[in-house]
N, C-alpha and C. Protein backbone atom coordinates (compact mmCIF):
# COMPACT_ATOMS: atom_id res chain seq x y z
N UNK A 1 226.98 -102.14 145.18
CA UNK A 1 225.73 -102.35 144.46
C UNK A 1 225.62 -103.83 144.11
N UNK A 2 224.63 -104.75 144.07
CA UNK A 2 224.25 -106.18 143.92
C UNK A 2 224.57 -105.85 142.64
N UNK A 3 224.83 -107.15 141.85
CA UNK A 3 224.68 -107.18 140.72
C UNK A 3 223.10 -107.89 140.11
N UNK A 4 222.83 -107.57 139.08
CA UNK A 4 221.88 -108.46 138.76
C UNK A 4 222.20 -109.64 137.14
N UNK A 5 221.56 -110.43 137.32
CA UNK A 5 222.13 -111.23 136.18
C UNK A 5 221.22 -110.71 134.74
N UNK A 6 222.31 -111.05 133.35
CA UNK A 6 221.80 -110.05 132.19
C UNK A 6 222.01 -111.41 131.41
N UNK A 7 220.33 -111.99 130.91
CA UNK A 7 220.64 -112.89 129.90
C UNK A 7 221.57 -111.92 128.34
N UNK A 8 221.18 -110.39 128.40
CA UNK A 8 221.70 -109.96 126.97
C UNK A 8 223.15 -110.11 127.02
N UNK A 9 223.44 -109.64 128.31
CA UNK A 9 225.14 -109.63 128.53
C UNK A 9 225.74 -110.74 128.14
N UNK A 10 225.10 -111.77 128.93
CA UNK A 10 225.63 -113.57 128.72
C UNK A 10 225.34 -113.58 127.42
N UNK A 11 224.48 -113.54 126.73
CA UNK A 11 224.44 -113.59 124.83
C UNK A 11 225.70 -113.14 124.26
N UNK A 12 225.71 -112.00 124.64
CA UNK A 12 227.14 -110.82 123.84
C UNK A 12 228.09 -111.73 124.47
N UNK A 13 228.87 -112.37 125.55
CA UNK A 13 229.58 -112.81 126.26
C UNK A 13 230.02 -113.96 125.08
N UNK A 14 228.32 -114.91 125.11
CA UNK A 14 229.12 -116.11 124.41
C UNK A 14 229.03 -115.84 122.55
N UNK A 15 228.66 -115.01 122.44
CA UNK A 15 229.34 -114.30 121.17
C UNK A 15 230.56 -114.64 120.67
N UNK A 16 231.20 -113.52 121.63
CA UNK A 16 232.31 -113.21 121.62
C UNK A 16 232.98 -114.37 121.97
N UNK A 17 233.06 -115.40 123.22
CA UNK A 17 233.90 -117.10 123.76
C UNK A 17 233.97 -117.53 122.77
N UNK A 18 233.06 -117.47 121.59
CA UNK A 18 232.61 -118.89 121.08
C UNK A 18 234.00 -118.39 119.44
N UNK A 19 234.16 -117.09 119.47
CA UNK A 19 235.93 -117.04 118.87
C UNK A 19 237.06 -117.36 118.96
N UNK A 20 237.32 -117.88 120.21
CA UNK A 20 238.52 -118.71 120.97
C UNK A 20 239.60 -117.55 120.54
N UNK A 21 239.27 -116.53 121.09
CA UNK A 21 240.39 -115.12 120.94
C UNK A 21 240.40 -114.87 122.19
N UNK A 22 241.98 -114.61 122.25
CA UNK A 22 242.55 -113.92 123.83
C UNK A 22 241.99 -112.37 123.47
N UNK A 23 240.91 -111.81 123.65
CA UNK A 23 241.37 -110.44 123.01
C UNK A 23 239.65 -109.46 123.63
N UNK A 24 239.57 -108.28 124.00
CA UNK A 24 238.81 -107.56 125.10
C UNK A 24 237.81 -107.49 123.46
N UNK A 25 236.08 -107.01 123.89
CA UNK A 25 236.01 -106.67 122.59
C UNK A 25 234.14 -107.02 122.94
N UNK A 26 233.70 -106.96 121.75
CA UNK A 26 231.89 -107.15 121.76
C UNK A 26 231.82 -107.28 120.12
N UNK A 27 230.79 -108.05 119.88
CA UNK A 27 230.44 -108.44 118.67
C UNK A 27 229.33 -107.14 118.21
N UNK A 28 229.57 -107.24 117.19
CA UNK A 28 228.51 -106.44 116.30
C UNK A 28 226.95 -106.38 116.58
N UNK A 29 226.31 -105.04 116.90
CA UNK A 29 225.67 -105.31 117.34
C UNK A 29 224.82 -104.36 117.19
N UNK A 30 223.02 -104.37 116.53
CA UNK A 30 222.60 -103.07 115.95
C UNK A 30 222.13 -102.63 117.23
N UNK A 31 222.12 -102.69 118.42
CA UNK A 31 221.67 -102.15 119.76
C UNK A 31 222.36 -102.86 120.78
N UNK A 32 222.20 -101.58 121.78
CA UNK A 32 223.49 -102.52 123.02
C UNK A 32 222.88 -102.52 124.20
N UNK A 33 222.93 -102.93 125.08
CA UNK A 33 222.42 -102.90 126.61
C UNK A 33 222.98 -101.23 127.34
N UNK A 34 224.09 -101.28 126.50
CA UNK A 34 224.62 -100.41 127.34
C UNK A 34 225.50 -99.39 126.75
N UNK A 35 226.22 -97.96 126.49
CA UNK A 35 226.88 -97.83 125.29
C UNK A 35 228.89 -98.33 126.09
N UNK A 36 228.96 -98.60 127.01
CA UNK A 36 230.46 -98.72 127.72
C UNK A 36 229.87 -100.04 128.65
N UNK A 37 230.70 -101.46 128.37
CA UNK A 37 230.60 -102.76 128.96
C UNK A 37 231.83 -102.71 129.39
N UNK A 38 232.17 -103.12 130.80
CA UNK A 38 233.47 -104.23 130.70
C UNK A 38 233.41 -105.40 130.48
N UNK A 39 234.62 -105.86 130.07
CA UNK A 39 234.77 -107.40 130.16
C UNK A 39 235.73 -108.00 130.50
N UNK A 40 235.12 -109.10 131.32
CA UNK A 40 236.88 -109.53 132.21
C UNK A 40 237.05 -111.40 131.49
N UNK A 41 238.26 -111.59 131.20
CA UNK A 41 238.28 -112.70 130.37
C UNK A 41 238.96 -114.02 131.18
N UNK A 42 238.74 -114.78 131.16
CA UNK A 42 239.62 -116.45 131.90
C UNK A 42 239.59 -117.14 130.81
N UNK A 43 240.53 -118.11 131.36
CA UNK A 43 240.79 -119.22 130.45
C UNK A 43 241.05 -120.06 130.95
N UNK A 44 241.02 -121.71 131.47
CA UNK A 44 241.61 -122.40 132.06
C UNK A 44 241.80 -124.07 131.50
N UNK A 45 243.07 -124.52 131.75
CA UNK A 45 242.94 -125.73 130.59
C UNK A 45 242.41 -127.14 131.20
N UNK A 46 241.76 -127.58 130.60
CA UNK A 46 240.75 -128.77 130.97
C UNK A 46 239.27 -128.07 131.35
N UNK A 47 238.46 -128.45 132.12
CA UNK A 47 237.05 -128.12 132.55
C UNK A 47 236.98 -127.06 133.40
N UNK A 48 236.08 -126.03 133.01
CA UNK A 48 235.95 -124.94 133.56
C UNK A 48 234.92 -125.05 135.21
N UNK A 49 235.39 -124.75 135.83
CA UNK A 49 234.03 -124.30 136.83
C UNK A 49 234.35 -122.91 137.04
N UNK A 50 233.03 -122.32 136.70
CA UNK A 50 232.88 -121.07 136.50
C UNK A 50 233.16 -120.14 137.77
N UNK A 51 232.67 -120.98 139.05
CA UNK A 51 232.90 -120.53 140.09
C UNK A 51 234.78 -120.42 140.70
N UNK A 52 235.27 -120.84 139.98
CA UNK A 52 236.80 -120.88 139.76
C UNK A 52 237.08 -119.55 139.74
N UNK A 53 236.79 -119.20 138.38
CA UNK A 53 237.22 -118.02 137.87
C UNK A 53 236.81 -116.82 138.39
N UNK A 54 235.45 -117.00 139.19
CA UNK A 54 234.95 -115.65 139.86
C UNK A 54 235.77 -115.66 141.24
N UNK A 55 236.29 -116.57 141.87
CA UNK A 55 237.31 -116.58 143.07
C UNK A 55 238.62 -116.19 142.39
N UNK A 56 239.15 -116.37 141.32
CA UNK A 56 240.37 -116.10 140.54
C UNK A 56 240.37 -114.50 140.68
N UNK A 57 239.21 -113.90 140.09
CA UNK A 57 239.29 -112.80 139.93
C UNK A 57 239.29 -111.92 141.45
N UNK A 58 238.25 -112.48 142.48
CA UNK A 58 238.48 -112.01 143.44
C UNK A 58 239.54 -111.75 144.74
N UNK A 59 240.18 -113.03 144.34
CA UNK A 59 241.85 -113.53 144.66
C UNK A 59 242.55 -112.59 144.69
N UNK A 60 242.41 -111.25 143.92
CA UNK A 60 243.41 -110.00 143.29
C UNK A 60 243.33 -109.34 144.67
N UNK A 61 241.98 -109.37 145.59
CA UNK A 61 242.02 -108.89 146.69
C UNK A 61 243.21 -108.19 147.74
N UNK A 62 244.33 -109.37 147.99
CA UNK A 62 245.13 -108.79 148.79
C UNK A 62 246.13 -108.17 148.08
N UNK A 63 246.21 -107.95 146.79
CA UNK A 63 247.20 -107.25 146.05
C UNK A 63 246.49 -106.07 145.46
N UNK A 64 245.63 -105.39 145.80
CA UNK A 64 244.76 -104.24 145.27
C UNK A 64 244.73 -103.41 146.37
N UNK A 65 245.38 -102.07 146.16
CA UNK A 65 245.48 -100.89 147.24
C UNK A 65 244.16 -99.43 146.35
N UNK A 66 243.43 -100.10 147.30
CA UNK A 66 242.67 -98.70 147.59
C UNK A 66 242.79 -97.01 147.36
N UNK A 67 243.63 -96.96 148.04
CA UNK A 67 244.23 -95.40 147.44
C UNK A 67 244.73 -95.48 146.01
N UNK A 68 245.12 -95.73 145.55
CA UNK A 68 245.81 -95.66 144.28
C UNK A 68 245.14 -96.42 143.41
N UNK A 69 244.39 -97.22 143.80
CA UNK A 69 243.34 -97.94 142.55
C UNK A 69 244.81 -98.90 141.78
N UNK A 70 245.82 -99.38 142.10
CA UNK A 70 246.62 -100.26 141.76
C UNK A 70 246.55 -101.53 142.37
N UNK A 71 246.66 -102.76 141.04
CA UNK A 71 247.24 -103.74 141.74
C UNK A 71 248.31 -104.25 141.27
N UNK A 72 248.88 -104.94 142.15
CA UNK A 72 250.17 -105.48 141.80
C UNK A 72 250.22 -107.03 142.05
N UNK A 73 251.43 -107.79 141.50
CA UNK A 73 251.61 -109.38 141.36
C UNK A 73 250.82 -110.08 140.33
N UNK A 74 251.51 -110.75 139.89
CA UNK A 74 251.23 -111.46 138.45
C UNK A 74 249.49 -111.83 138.33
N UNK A 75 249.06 -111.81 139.08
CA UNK A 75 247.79 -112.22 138.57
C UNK A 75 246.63 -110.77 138.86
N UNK A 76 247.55 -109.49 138.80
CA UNK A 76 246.97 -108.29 138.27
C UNK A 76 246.93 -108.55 136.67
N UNK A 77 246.07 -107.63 135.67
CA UNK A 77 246.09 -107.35 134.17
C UNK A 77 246.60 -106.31 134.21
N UNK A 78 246.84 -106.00 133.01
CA UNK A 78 247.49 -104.46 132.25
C UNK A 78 247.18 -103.91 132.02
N UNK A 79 246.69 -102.63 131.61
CA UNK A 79 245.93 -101.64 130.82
C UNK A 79 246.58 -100.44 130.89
N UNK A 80 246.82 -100.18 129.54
CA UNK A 80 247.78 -98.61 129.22
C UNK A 80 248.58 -98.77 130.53
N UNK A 81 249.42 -99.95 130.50
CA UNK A 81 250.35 -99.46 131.53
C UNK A 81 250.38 -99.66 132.80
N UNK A 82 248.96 -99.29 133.25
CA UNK A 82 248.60 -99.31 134.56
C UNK A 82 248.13 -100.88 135.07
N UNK A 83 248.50 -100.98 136.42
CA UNK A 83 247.63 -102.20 136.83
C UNK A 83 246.32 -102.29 137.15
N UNK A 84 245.33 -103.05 136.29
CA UNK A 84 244.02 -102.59 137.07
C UNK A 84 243.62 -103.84 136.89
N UNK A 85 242.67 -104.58 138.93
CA UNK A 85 242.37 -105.15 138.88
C UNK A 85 240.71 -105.88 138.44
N UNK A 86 240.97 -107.18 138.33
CA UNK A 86 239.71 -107.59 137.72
C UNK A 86 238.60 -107.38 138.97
N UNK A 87 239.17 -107.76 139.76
CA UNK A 87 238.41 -107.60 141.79
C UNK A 87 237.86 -105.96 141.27
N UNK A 88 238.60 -105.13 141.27
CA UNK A 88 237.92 -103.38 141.12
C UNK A 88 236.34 -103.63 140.00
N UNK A 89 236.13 -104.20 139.47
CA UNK A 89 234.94 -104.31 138.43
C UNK A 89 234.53 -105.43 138.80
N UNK A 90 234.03 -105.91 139.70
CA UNK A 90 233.33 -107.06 140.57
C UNK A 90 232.67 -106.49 140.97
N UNK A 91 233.41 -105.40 141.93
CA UNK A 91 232.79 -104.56 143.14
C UNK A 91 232.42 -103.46 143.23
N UNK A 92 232.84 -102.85 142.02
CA UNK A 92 232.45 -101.72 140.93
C UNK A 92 231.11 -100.97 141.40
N UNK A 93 230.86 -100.13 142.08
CA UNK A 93 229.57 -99.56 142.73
C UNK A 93 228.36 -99.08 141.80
N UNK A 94 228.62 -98.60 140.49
CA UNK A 94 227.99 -98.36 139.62
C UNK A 94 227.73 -99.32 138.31
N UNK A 95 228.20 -100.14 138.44
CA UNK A 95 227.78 -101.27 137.73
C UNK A 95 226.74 -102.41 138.54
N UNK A 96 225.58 -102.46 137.56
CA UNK A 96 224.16 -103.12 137.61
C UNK A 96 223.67 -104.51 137.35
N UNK A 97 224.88 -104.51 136.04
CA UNK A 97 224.22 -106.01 135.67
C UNK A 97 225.30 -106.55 135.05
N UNK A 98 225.41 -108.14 135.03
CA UNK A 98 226.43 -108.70 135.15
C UNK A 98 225.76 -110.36 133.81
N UNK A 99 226.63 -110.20 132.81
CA UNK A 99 226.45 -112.02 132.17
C UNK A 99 227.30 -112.34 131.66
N UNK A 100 227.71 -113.52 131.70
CA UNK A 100 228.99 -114.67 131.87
C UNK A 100 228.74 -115.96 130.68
N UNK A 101 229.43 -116.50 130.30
CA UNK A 101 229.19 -117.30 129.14
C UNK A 101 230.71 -117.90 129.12
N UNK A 102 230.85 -119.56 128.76
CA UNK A 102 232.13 -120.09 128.28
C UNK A 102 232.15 -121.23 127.33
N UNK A 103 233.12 -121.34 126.81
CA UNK A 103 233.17 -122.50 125.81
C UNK A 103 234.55 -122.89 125.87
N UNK A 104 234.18 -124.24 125.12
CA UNK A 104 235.65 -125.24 124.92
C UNK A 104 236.77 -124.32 123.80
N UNK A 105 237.48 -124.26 123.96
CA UNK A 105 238.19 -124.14 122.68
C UNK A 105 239.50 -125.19 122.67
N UNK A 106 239.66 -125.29 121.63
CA UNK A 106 240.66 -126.10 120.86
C UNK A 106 242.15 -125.54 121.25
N UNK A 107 241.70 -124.48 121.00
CA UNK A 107 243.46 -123.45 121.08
C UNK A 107 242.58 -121.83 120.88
N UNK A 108 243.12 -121.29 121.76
CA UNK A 108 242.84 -120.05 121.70
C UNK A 108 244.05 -118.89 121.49
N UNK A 109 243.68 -118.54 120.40
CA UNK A 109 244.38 -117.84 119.41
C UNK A 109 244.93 -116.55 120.54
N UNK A 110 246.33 -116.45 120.59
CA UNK A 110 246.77 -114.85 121.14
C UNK A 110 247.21 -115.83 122.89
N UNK A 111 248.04 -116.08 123.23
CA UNK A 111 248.49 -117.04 124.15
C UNK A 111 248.76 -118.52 123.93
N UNK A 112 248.45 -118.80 122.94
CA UNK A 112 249.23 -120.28 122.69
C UNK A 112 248.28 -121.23 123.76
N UNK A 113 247.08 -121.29 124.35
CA UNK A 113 246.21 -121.97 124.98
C UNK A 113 245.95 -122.99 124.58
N UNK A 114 246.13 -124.69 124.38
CA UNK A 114 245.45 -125.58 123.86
C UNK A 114 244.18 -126.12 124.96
N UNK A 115 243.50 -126.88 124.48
CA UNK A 115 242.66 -127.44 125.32
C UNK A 115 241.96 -127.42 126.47
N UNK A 116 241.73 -125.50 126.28
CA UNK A 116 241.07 -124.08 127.54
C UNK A 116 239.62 -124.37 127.25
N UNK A 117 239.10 -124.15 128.57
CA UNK A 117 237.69 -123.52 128.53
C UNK A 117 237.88 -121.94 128.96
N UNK A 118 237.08 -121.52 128.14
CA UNK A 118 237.36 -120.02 127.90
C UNK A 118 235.90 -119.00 128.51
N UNK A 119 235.86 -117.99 129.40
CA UNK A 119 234.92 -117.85 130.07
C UNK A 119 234.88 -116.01 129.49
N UNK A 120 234.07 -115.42 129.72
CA UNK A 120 233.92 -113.90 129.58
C UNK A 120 232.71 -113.65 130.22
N UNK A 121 232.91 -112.93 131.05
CA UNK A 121 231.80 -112.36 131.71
C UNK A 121 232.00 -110.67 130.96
N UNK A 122 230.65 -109.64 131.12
CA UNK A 122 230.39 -109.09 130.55
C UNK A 122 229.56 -107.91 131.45
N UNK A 123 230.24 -106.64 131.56
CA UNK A 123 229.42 -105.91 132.78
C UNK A 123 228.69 -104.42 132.45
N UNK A 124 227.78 -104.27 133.21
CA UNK A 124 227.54 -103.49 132.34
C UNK A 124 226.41 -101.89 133.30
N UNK A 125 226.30 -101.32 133.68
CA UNK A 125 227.29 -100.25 132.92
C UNK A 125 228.90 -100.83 133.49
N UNK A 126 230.16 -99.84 132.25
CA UNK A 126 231.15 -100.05 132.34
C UNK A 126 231.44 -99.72 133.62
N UNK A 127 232.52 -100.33 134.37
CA UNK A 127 233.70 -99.95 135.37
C UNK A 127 234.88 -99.96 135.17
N UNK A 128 235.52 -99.78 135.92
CA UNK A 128 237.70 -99.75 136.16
C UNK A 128 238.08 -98.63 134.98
N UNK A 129 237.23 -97.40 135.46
CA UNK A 129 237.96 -96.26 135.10
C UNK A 129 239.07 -96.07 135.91
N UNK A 130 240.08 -95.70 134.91
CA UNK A 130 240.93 -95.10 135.74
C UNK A 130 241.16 -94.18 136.00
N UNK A 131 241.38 -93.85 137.37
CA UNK A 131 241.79 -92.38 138.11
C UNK A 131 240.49 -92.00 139.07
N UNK A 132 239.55 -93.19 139.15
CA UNK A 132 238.45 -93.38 139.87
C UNK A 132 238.14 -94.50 141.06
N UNK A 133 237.85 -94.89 141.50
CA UNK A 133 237.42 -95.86 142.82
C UNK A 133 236.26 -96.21 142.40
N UNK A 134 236.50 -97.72 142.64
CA UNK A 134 235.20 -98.92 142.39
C UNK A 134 233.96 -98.62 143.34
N UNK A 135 234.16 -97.83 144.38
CA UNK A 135 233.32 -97.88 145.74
C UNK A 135 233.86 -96.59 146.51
N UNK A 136 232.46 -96.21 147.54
CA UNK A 136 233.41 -94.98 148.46
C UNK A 136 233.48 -96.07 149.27
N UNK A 137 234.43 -95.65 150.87
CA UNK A 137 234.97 -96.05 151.65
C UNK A 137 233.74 -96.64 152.92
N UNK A 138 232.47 -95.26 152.97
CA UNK A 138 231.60 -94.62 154.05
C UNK A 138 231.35 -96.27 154.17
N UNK A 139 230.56 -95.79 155.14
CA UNK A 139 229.75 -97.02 155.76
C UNK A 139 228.83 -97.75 154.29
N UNK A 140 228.42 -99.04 154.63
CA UNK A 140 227.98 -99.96 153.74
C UNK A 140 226.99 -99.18 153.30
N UNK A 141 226.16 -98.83 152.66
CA UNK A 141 224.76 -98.55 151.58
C UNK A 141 224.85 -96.83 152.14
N UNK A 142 225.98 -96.31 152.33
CA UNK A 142 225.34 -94.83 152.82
C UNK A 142 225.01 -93.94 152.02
N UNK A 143 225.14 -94.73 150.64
CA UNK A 143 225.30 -93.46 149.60
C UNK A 143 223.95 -94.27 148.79
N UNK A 144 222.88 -94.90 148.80
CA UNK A 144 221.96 -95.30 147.90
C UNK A 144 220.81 -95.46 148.73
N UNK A 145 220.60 -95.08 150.50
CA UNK A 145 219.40 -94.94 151.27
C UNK A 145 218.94 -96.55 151.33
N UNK A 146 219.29 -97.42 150.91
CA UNK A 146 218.80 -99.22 151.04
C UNK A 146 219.48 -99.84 150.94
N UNK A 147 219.48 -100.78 151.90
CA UNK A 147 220.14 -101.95 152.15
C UNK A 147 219.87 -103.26 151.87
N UNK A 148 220.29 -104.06 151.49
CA UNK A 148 220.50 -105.57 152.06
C UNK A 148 221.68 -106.51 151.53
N UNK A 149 222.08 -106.93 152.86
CA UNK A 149 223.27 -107.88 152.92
C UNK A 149 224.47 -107.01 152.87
N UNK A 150 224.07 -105.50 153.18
CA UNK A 150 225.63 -104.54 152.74
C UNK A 150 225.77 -103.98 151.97
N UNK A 151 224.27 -104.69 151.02
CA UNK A 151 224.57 -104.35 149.45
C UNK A 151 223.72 -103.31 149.21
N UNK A 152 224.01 -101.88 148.43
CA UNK A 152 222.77 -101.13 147.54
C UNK A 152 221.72 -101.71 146.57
């Protein structure tokens, strides 16, 4: 599924950056875009290019097995245990809309980070359930009747 870009998402996104916290999460909020967001977090020290971090995340590529919805090698994340990659909620088939937001921080609290630009993108509906698949396998758009570029 394309993503589409969400100025609300990017709002909630730099919300949340502009805390300089290592930490998953959404700010207070009397209405939501969505009631289940993911959010995938970077950090990198000196100047961010944003386009960095979306290759960072996609990078997980050759360490992400399909059947098992696992990835493995250090630049997989954690969750309850399990490895789940940031690449699986990129490509996430049921997720629609997508906003991204970063800021400087000083030191970002929860990793010992000095002098990071700190990025959060923000997705929405949620993905990287686990015990589920980001995508079926079938041929490109067979499951949404339209195409373009591959994409639903």
């Amino acid at each position: 599924l394309a993503k589409t870009w969400s100025s609300e998402l990017a709002s909630i996104a730099q919300g949340w950056a502009s805390r300089c916290l290592w930490q998953f999460g959404q700010p207070a909020r009397p209405q939501r875009p969505y009631d289940y967001t993911e959010q995938l977090l970077y950090a990198y020290i000196g100047d961010l290019n944003p386009l960095r971090a979306i290759q960072s995340f996609y990078g997980e590529k050759p360490f992400y097995d399909y059947d098992s919805g696992n990835c493995t090698g250090e630049a997989c994340g954690i969750t309850h245990s399990v490895h789940i990659c940031n690449l699986s909620q990129l490509v996430w088939a049921s997720t629609k809309d997508v906003g991204c937001a970063y800021t400087y921080c000083p030191n970002i609290m929860v990793g010992n980070l000095t002098g990071a630009s700190f990025m959060i993108c923000n997705y929405g509906p949620a993905g990287n359930w686990l015990d589920q698949k980001p995508y079926s396998e079938e041929a490109a758009c067979s499951e949404c009747g339209w195409c373009e570029d591959d994409l639903c």
